[in-house]
Protein backbone atom coordinates (compact mmCIF):
# COMPACT_ATOMS: atom_id res chain seq x y z
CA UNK A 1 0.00 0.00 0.00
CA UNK A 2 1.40 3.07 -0.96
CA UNK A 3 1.90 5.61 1.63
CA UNK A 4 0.27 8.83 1.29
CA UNK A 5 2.60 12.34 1.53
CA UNK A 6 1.94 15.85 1.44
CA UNK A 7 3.84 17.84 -0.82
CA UNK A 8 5.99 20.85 0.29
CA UNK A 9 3.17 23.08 -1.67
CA UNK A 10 0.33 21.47 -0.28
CA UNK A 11 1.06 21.71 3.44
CA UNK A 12 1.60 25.34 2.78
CA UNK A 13 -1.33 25.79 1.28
CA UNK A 14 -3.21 23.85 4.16
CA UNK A 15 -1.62 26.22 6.58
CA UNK A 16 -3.17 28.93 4.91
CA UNK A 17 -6.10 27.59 5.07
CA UNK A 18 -6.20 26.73 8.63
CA UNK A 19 -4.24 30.39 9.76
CA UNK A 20 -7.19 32.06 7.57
CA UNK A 21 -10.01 30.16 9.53
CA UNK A 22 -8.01 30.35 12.71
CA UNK A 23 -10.31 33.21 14.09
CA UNK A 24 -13.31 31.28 13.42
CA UNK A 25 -11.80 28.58 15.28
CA UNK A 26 -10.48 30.01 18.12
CA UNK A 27 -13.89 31.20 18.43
CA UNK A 28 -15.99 27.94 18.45
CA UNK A 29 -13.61 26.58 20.62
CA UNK A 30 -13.29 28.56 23.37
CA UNK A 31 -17.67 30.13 22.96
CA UNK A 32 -19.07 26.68 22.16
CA UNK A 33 -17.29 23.59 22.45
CA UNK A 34 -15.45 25.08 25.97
CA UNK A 35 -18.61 25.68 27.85
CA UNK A 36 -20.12 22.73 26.48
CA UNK A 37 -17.20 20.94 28.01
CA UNK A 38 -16.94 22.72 31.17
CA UNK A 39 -20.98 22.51 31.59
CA UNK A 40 -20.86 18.08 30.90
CA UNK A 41 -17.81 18.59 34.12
CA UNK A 42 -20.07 20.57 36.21
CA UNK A 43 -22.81 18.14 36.26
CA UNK A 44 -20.52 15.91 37.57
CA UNK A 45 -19.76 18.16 40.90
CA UNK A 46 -20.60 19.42 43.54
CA UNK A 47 -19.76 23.04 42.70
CA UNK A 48 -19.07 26.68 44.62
CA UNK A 49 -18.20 28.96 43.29
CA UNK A 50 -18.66 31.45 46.47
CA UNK A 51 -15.41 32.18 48.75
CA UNK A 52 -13.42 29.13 48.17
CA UNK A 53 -14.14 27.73 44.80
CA UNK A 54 -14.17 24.20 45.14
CA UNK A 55 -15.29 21.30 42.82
CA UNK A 56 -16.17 17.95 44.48
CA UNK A 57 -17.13 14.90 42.25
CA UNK A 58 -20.37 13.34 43.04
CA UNK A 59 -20.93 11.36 40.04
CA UNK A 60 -24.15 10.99 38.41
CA UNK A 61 -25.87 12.11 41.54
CA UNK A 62 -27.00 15.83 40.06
CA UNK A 63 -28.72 13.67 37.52
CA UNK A 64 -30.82 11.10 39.98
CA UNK A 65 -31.66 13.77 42.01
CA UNK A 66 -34.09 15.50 39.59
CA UNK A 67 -36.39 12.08 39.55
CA UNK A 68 -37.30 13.38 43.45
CA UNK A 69 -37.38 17.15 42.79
CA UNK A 70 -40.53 18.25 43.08
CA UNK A 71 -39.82 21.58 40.94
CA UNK A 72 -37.51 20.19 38.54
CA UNK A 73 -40.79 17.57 37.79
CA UNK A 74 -42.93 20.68 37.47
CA UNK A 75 -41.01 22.57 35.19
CA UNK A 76 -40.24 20.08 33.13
CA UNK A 77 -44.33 19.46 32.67
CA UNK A 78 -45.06 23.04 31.98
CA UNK A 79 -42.10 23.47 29.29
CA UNK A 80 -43.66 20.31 27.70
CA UNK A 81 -47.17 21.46 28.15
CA UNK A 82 -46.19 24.72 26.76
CA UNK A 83 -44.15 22.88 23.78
CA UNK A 84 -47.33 20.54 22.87
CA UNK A 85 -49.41 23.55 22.33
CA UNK A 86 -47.55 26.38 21.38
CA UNK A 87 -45.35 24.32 18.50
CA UNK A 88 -48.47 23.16 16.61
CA UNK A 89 -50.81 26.83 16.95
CA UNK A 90 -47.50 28.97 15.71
CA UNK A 91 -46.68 26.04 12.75
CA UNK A 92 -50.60 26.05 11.65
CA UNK A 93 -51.06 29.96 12.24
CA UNK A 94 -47.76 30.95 9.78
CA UNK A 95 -48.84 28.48 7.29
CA UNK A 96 -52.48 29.96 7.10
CA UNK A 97 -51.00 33.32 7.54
CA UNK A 98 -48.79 32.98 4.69
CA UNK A 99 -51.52 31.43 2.34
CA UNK A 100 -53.52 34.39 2.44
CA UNK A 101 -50.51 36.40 1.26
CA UNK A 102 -49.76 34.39 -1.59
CA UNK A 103 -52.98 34.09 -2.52
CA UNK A 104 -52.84 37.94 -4.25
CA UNK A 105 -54.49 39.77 -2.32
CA UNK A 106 -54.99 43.62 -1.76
CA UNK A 107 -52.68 45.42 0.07
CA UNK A 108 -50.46 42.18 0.62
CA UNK A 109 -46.79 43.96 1.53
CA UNK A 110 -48.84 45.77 3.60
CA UNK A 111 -49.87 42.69 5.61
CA UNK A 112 -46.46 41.43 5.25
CA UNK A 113 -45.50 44.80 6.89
CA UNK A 114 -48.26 44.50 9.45
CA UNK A 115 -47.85 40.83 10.44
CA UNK A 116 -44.08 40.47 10.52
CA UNK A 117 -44.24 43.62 13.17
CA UNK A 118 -44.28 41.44 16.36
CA UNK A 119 -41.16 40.00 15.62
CA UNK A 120 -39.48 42.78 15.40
CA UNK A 121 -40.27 43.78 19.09
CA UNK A 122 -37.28 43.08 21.63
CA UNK A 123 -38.91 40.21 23.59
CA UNK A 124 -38.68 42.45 26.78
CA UNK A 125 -40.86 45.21 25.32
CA UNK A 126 -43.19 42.95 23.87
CA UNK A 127 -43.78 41.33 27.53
CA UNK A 128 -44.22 44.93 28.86
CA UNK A 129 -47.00 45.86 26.44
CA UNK A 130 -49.00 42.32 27.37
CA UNK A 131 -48.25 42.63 30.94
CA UNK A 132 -50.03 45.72 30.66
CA UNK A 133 -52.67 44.49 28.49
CA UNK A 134 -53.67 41.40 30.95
CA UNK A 135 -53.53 43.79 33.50
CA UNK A 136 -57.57 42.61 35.47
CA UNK A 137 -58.79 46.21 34.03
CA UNK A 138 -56.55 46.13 30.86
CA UNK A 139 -57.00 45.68 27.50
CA UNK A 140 -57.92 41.99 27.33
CA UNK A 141 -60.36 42.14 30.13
CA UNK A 142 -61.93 45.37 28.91
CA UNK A 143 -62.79 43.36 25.63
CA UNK A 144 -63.91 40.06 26.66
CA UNK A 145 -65.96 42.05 29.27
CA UNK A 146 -67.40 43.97 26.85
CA UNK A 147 -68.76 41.46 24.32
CA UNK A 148 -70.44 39.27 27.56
CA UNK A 149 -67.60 36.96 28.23
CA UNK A 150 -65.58 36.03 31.75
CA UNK A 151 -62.53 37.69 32.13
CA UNK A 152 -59.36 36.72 34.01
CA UNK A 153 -56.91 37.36 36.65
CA UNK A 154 -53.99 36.40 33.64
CA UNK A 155 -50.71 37.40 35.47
CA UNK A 156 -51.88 36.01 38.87
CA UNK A 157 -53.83 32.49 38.56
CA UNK A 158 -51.91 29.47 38.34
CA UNK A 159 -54.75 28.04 35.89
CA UNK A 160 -54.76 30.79 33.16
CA UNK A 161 -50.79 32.28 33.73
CA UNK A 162 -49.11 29.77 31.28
CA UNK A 163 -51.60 30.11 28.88
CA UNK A 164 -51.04 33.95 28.65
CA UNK A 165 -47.60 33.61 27.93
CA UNK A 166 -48.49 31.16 25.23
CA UNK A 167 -50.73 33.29 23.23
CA UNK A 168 -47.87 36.52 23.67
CA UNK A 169 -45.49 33.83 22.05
CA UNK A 170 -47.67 32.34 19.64
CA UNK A 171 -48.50 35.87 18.49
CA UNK A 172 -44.77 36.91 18.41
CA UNK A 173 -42.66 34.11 16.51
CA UNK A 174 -45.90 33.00 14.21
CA UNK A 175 -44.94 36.20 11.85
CA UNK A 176 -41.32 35.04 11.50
CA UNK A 177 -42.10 30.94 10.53
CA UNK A 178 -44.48 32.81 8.01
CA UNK A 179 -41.69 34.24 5.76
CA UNK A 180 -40.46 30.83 5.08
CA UNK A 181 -43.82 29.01 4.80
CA UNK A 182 -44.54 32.08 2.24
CA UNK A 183 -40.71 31.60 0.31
CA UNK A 184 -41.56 28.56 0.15
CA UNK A 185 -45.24 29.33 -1.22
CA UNK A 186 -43.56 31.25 -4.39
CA UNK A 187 -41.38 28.16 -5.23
CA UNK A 188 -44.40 26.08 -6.10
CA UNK A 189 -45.10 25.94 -9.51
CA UNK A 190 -48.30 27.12 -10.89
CA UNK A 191 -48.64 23.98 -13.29
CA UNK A 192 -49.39 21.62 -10.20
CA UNK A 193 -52.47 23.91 -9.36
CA UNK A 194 -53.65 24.06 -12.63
CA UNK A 195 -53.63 20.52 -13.17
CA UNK A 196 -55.10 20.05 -10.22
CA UNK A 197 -57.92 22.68 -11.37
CA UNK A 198 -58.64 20.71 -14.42
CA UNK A 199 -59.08 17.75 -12.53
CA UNK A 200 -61.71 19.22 -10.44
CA UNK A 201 -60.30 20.48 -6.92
CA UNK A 202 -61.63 23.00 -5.18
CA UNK A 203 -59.70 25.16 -3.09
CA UNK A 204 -59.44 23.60 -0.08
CA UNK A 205 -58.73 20.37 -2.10
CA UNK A 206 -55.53 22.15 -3.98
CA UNK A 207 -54.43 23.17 -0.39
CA UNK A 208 -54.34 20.37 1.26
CA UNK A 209 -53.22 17.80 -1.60
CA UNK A 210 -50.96 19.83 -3.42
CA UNK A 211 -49.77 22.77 -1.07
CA UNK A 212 -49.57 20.66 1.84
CA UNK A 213 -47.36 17.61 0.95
CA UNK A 214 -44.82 19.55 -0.77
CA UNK A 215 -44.31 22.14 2.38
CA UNK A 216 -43.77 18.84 4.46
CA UNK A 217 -40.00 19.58 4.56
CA UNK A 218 -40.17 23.17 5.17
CA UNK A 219 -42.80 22.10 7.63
CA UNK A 220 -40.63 19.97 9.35
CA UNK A 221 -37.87 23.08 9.82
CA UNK A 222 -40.39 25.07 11.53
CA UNK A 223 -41.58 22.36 13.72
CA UNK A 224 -37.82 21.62 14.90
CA UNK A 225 -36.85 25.53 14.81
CA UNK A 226 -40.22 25.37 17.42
CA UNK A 227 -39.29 22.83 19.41
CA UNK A 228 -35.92 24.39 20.43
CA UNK A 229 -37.11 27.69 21.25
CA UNK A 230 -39.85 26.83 23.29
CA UNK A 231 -37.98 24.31 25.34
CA UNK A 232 -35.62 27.05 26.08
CA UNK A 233 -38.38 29.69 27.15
CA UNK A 234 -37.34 32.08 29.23
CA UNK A 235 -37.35 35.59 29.17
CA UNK A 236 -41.07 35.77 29.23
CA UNK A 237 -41.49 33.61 32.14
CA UNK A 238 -39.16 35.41 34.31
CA UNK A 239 -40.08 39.15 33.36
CA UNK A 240 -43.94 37.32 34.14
CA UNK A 241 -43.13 36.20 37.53
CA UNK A 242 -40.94 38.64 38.44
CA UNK A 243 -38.05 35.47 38.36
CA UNK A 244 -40.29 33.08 40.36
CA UNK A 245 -42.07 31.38 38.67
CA UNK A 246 -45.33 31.65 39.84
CA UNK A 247 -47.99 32.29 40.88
CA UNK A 248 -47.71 28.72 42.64
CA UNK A 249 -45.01 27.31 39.74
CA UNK A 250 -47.31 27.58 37.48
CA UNK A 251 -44.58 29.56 34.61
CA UNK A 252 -42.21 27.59 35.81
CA UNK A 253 -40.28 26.41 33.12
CA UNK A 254 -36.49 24.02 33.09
CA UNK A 255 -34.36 26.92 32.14
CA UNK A 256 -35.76 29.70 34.42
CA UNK A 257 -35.23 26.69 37.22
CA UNK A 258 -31.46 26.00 35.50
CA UNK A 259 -31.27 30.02 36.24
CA UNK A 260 -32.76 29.80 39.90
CA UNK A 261 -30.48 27.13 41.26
CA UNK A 262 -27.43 28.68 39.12
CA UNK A 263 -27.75 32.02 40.47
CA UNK A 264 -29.86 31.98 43.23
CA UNK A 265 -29.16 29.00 45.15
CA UNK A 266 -25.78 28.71 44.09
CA UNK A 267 -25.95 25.13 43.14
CA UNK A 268 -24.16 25.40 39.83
CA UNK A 269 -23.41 21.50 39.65
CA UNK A 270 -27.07 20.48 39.50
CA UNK A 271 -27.88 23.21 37.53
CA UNK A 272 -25.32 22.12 35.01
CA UNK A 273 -26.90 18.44 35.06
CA UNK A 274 -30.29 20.01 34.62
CA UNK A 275 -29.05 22.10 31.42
CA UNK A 276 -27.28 19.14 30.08
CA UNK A 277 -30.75 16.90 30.64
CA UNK A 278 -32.55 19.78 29.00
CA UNK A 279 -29.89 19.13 25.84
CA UNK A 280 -30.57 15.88 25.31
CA UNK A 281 -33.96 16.06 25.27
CA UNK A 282 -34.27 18.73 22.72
CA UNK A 283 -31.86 16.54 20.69
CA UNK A 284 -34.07 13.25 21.25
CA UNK A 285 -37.00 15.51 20.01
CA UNK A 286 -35.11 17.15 17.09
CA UNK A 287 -33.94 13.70 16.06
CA UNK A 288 -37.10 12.13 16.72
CA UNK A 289 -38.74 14.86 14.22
CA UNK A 290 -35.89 14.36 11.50
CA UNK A 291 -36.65 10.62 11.57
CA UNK A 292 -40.15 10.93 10.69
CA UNK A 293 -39.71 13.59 8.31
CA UNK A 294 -38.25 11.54 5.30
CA UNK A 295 -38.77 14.17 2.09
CA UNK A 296 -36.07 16.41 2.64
CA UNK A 297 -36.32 18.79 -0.50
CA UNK A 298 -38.98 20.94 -1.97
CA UNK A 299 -40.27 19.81 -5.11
């Protein structure tokens, strides 16, 4: 077998390659694969990081102590409550959205305009304006009051608090998964619909047989681009409950608890364990998504 050399020329053009990407590098390194690294060796200690710093190996107990905490259990139902009902609304909302624009009609980059607004709103100004509007005499109330229907105490019952975070969210990222479901929209070509016109579908019937199947792949981006941002909710919940949680854990969600023991209780290891947990299950669901998602290109 014939042993395989570099030339002279080759490594030095190799080296110039690598010293040209070097910055790049450097950067993933020590921003992405370092803290990944340091976060899979804090889950494995007992960490403070208060006075003495000290690191003391406790194996995989971070990770069998979540099975008997009580708030780790919660948080992890209402981030998978949240993700159940938020993915879905926002996927079926930007596709219907984005229909209606590419369906011609009047005014439509003004409704591109109007809809894509909300996503352009910082995420902290957008909880300020629907903080105010679920206020119990706000905007919300002041509607549903007016047209006979019971209004609610949003912000401060545990049966209704979740849920108004959910429709601020649905509301907000919606506009942006609509720009691709509507790119997408424009790369169909008119001969499908036309044939499907002469064979006699209606509509509804062109929608769902011919626009439908081929946005299954684009479909299947926005569902996984949804799953990972609303496992890793947030900002919302904390600005909500004023970094609690509540009322009574009911906005509780994995990474606002990752934040309180991190921060708050100083209990970096478990924290660490709890953000690594958090990884692999968005990974198990991203993978689980790519696996039944087998057309991969738009026709």
């Amino acid at each position: 077998m014939a042993k395989w050399k570099l030339s002279k020329s080759q490594l030095r053009d190799a080296g110039q390659g690598y010293l040209f990407m070097s910055p790049t590098i450097f950067t993933i390194v020590v921003f992405l694969i370092g803290p990944i690294i340091f976060a899979l060796y804090l889950a494995f200690n007992n960490v403070n990081l208060l006075g003495d710093t000290s690191f003391d190996f406790v194996g995989f107990d971070n990770f069998t102590r979540m099975a008997t905490d009580d708030r780790a259990i919660i948080a992890l139902q209402n981030t998978a409550f949240y993700v159940v009902i938020v993915v879905p609304t926002q996927t079926i909302l930007a596709l219907v959205l984005a229909a209606t624009l590419n369906a011609g009609m009047k005014g439509e980059k003004w409704f591109r305009v109007i809809y894509f607004l909300p996503t352009l709103t910082s995420s902290a100004v957008l909880v300020m304006i629907f903080m105010w509007m679920y206020r119990p005499d706000g905007l919300i109330n002041t509607i549903l009051g007016s047209v006979g229907l019971p209004t609610y105490n949003w912000m401060n019952d545990p049966s209704v608090a979740l849920i108004s975070i959910m429709i601020m969210n649905i509301w907000a990222t919606a506009p942006m998964f609509m720009v691709i479901y509507l790119a997408a929209l424009q790369d169909i070509s008119e001969s499908l619909y036309e044939a499907a016109e002469l064979d006699g579908a209606s509509a509804v019937q062109k929608f769902w047989y011919v626009t439908v199947p081929l946005l299954r792949p684009v479909t299947g981006f926005v569902v996984i681009i949804g799953v990972i941002g609303t496992f890793q909710l947030f900002d919302q919940s904390y600005m909500f409950s004023g970094g609690s949680g509540g009322p009574n854990n009911s906005t509780l969600t994995v990474v606002l608890l990752i934040y309180q023991y991190a921060f708050s209780n100083n209990q970096m290891g478990y924290a660490a364990a709890l953000a690594v947990s958090l990884a692999l299950i968005i990974l198990v669901a991203t993978l689980i998504q790519r696996k039944l998602q087998k057309d991969e290109q738009v026709y």
